[in-house]
PDB file of N, CA and C in Angstrom:
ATOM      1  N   UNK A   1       0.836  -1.181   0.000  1.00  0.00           N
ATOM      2  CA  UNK A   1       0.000   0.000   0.000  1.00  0.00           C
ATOM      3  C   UNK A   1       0.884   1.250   0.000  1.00  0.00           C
ATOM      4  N   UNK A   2       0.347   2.276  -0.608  1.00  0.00           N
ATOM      5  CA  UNK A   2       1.500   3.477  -1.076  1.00  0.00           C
ATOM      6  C   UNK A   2       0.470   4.345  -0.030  1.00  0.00           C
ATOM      7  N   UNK A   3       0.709   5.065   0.259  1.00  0.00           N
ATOM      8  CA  UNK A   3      -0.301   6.271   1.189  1.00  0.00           C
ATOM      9  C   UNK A   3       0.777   8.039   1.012  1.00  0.00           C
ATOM     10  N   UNK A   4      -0.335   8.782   0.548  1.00  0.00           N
ATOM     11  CA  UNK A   4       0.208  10.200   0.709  1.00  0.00           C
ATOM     12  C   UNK A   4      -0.757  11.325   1.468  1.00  0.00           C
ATOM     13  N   UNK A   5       0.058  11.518   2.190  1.00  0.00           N
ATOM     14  CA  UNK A   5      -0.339  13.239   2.696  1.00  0.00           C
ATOM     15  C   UNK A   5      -0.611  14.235   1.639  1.00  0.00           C
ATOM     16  N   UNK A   6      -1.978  14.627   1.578  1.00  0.00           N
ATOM     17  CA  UNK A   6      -2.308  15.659   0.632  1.00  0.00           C
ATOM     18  C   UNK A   6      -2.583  16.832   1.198  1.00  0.00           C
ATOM     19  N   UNK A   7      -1.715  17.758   0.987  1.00  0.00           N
ATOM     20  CA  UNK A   7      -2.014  19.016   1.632  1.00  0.00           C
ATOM     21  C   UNK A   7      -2.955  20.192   0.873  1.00  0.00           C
ATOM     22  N   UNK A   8      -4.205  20.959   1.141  1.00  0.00           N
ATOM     23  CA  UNK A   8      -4.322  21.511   0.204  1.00  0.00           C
ATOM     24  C   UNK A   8      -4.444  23.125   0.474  1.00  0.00           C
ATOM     25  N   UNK A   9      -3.986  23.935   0.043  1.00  0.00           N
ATOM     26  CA  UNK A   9      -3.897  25.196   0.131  1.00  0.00           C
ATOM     27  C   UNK A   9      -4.989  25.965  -0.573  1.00  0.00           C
ATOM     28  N   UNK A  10      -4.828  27.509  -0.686  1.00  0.00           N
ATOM     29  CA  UNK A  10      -5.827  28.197  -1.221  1.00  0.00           C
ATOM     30  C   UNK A  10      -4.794  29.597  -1.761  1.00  0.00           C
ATOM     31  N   UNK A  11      -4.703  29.773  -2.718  1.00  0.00           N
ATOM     32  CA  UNK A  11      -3.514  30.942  -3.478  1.00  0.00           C
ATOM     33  C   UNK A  11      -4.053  32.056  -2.958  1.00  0.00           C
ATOM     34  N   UNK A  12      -3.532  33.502  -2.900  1.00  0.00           N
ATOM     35  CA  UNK A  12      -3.735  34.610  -3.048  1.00  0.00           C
ATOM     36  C   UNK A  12      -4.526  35.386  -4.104  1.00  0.00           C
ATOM     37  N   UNK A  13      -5.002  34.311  -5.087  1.00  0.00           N
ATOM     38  CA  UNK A  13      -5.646  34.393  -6.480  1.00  0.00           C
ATOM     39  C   UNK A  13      -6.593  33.234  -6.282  1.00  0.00           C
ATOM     40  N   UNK A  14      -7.147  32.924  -5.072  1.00  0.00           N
ATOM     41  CA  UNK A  14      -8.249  32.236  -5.034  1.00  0.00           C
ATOM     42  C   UNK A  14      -8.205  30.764  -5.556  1.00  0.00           C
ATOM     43  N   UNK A  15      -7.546  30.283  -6.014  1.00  0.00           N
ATOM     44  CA  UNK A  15      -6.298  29.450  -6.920  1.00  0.00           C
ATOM     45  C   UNK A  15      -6.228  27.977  -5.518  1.00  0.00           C
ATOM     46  N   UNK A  16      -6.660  26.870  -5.959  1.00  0.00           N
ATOM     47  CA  UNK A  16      -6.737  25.313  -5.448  1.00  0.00           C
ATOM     48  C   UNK A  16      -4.818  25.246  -5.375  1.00  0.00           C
ATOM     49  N   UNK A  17      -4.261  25.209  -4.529  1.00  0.00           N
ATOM     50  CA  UNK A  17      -2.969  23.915  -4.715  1.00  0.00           C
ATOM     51  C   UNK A  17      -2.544  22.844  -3.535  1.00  0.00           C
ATOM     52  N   UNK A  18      -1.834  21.887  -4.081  1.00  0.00           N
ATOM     53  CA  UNK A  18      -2.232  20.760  -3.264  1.00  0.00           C
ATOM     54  C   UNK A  18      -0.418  20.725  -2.861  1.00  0.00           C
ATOM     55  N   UNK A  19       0.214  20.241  -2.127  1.00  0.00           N
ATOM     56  CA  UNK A  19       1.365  19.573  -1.695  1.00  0.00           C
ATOM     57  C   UNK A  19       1.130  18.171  -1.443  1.00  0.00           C
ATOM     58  N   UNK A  20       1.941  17.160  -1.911  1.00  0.00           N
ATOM     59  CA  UNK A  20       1.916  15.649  -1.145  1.00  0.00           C
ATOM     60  C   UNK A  20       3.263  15.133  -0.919  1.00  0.00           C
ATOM     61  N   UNK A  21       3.333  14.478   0.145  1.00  0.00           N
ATOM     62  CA  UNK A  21       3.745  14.063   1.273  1.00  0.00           C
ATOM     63  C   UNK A  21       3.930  12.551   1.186  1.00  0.00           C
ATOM     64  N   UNK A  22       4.858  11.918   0.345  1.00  0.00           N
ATOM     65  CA  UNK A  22       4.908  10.167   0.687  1.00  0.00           C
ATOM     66  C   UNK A  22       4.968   9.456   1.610  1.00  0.00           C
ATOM     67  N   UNK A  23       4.100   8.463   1.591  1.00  0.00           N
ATOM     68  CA  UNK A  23       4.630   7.611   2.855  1.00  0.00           C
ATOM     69  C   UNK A  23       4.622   8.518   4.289  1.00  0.00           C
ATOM     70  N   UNK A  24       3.366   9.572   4.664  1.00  0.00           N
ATOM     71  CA  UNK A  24       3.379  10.218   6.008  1.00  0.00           C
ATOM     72  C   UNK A  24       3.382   9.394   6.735  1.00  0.00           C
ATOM     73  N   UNK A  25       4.248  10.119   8.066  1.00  0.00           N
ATOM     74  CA  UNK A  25       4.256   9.287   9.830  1.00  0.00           C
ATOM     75  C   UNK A  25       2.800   8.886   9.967  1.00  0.00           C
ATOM     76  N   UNK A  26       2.443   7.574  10.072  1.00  0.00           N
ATOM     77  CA  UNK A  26       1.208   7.396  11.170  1.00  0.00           C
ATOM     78  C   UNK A  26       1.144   7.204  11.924  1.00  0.00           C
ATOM     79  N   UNK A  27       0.213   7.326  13.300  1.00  0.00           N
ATOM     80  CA  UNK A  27      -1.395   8.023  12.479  1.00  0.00           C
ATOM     81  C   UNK A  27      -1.006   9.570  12.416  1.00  0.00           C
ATOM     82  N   UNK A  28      -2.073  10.274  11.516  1.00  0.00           N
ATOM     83  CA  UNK A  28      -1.987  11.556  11.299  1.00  0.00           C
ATOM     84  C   UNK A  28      -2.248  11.994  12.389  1.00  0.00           C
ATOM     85  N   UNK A  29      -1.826  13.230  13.587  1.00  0.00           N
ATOM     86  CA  UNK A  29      -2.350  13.822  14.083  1.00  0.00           C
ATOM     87  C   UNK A  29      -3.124  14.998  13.684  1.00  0.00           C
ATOM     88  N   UNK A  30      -4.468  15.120  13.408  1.00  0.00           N
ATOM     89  CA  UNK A  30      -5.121  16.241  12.612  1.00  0.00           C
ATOM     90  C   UNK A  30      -4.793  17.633  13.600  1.00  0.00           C
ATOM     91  N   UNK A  31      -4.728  17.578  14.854  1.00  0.00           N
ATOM     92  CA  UNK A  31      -4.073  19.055  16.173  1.00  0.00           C
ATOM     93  C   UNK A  31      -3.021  18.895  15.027  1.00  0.00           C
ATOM     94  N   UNK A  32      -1.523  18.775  14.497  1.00  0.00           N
ATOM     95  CA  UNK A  32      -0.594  19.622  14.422  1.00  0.00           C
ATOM     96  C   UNK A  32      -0.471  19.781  12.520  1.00  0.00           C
ATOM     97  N   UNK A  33      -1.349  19.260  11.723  1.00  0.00           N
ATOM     98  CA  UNK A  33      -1.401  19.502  10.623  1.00  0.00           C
ATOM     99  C   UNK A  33      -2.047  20.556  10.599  1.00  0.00           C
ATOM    100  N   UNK A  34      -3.151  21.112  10.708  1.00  0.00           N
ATOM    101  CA  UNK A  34      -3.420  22.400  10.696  1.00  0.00           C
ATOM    102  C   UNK A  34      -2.185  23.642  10.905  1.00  0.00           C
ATOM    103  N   UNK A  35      -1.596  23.535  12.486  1.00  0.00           N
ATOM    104  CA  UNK A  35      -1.038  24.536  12.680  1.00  0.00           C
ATOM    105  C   UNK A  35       0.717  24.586  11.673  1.00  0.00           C
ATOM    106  N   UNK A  36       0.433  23.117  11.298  1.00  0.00           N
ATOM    107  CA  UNK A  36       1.972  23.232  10.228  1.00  0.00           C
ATOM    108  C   UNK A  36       1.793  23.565   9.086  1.00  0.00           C
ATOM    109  N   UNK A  37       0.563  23.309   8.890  1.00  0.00           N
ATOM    110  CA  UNK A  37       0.549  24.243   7.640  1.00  0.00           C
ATOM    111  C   UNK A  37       0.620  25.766   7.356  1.00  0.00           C
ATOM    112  N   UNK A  38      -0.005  26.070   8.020  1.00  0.00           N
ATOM    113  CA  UNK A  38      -0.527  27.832   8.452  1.00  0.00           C
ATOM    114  C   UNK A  38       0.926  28.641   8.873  1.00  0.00           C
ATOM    115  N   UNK A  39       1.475  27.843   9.272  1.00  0.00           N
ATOM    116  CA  UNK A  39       3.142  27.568   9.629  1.00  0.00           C
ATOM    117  C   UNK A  39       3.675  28.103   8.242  1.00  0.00           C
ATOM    118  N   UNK A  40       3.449  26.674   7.673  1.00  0.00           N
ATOM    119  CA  UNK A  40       3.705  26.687   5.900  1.00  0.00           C
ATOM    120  C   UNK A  40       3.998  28.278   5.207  1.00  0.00           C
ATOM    121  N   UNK A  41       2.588  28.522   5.666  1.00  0.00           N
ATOM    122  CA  UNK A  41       1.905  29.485   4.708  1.00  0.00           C
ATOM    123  C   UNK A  41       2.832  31.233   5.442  1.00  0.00           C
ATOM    124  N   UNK A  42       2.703  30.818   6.437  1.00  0.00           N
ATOM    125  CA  UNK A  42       3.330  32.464   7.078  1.00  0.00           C
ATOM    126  C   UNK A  42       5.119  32.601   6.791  1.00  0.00           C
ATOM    127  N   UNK A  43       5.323  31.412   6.573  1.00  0.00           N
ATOM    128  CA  UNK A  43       6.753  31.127   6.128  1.00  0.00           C
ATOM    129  C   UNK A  43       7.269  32.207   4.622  1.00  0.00           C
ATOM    130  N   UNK A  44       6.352  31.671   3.871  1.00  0.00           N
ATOM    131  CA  UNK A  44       6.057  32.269   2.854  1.00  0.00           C
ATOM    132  C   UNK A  44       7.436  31.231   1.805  1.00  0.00           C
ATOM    133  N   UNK A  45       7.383  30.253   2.000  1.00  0.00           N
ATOM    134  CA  UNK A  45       8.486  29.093   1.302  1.00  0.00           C
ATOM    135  C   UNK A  45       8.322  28.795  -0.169  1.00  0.00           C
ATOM    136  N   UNK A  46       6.758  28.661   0.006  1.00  0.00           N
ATOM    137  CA  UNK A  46       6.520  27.906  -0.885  1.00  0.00           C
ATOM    138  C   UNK A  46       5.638  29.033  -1.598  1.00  0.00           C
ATOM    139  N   UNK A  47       5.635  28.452  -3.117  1.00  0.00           N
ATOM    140  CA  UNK A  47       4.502  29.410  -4.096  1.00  0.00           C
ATOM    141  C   UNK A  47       4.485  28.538  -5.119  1.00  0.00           C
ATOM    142  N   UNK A  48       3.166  29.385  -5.696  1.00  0.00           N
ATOM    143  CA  UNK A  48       3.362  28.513  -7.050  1.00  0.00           C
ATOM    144  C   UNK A  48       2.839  29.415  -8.112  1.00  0.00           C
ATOM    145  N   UNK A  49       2.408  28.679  -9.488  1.00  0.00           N
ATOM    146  CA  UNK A  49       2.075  29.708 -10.418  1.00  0.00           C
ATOM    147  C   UNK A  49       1.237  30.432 -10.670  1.00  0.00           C
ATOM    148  N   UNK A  50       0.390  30.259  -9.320  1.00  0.00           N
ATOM    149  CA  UNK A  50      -0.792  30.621  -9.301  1.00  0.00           C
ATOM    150  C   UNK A  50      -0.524  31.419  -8.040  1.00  0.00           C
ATOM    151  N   UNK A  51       0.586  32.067  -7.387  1.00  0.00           N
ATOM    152  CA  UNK A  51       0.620  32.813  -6.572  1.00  0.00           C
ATOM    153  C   UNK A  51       1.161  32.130  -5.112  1.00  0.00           C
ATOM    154  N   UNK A  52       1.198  33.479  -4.222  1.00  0.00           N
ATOM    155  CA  UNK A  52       1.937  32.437  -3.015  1.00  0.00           C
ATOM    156  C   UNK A  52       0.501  32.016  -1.913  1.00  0.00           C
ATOM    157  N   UNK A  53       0.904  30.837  -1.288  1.00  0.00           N
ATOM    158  CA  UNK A  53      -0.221  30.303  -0.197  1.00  0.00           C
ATOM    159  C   UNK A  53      -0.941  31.383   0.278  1.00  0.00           C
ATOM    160  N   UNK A  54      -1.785  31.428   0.439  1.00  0.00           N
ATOM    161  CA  UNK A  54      -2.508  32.384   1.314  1.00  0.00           C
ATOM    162  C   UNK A  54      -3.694  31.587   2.830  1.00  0.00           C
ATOM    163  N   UNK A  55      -4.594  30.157   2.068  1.00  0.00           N
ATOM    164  CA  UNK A  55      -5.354  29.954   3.552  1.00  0.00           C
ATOM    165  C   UNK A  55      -4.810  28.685   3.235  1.00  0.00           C
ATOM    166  N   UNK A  56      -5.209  27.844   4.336  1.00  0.00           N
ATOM    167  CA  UNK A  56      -5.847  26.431   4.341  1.00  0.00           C
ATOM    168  C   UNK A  56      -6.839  26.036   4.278  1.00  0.00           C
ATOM    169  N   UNK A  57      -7.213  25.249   2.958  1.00  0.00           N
ATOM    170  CA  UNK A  57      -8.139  24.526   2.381  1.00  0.00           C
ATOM    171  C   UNK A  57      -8.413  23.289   3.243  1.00  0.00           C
ATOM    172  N   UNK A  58      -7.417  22.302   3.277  1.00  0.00           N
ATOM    173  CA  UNK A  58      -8.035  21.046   3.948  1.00  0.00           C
ATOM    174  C   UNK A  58      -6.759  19.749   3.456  1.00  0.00           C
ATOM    175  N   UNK A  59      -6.553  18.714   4.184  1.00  0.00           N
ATOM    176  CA  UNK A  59      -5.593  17.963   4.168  1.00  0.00           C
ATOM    177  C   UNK A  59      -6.601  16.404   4.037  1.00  0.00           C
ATOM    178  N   UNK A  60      -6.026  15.190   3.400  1.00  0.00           N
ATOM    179  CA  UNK A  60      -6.257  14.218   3.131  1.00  0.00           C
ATOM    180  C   UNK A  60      -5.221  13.313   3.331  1.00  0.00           C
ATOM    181  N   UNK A  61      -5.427  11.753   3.486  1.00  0.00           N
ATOM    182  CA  UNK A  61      -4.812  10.845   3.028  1.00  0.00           C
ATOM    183  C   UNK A  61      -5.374  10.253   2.076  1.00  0.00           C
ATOM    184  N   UNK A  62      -4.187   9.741   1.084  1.00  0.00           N
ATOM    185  CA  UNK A  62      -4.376   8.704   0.249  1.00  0.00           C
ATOM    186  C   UNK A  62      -4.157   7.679  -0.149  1.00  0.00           C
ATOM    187  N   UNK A  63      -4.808   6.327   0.170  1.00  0.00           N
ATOM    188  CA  UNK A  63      -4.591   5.065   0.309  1.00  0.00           C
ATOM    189  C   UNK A  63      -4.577   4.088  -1.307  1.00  0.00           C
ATOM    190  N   UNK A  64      -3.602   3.778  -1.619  1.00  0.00           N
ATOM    191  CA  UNK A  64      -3.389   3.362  -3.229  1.00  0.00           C
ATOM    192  C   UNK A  64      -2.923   1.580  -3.132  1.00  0.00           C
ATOM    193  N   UNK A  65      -3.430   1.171  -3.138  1.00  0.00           N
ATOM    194  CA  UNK A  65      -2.887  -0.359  -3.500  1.00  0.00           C
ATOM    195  C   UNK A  65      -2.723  -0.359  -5.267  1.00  0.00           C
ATOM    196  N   UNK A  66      -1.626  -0.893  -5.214  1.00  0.00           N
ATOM    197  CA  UNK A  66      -0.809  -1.477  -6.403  1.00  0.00           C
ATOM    198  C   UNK A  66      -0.457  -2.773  -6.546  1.00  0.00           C
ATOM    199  N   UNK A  67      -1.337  -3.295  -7.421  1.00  0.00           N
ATOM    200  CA  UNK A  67      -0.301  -4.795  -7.818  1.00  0.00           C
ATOM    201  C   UNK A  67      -0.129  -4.970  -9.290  1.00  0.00           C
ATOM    202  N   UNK A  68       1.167  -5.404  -9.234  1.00  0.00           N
ATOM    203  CA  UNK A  68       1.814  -5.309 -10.259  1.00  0.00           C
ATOM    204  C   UNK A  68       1.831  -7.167 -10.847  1.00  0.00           C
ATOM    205  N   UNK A  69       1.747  -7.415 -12.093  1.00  0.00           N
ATOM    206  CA  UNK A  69       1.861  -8.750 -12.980  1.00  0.00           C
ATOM    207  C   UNK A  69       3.111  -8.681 -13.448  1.00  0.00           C
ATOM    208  N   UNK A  70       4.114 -10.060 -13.550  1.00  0.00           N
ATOM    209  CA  UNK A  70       4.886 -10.203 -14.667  1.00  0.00           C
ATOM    210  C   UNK A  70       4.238 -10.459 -15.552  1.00  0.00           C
ATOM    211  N   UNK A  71       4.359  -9.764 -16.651  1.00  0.00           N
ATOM    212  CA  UNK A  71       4.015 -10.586 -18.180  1.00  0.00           C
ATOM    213  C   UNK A  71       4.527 -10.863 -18.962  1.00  0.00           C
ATOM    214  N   UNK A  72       4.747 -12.114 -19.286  1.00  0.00           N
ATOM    215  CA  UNK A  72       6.102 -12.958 -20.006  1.00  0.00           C
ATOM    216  C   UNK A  72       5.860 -13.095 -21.112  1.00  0.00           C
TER     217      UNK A  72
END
């Protein structure tokens, strides 16, 4: 099972962006994801093309099973 931390932000241009996170520590504590993000965001680190972070949108996990075939 592959699992990612999806972080999702909100641009200064009103603008969706997401960060992910492989393989996050479990379990999530939802208390310090909030305040690390907002963290994130006052940092001012990160941007994108759609402008720099401005709120927090909302965070997810994502649970992916993969199986893979040889095919000979």
């Amino acid at each position: 099972m592959a699992k990612t931390l999806e972080l999702e932000f909100v641009t200064e241009f009103g603008k969706p962006v997401r960060l992910s996170i492989e393989n996050p520590k479990e379990p999530i504590d939802e208390s310090v994801v909030k305040p690390a993000m907002e963290e994130m965001i006052a940092s001012g680190v990160f941007t994108s093309t759609n402008g720099n972070f401005a709120s927090v949108k909302g965070a997810r996990v994502i649970d992916r099973n993969v199986t893979e075939y040889e095919i000979v």
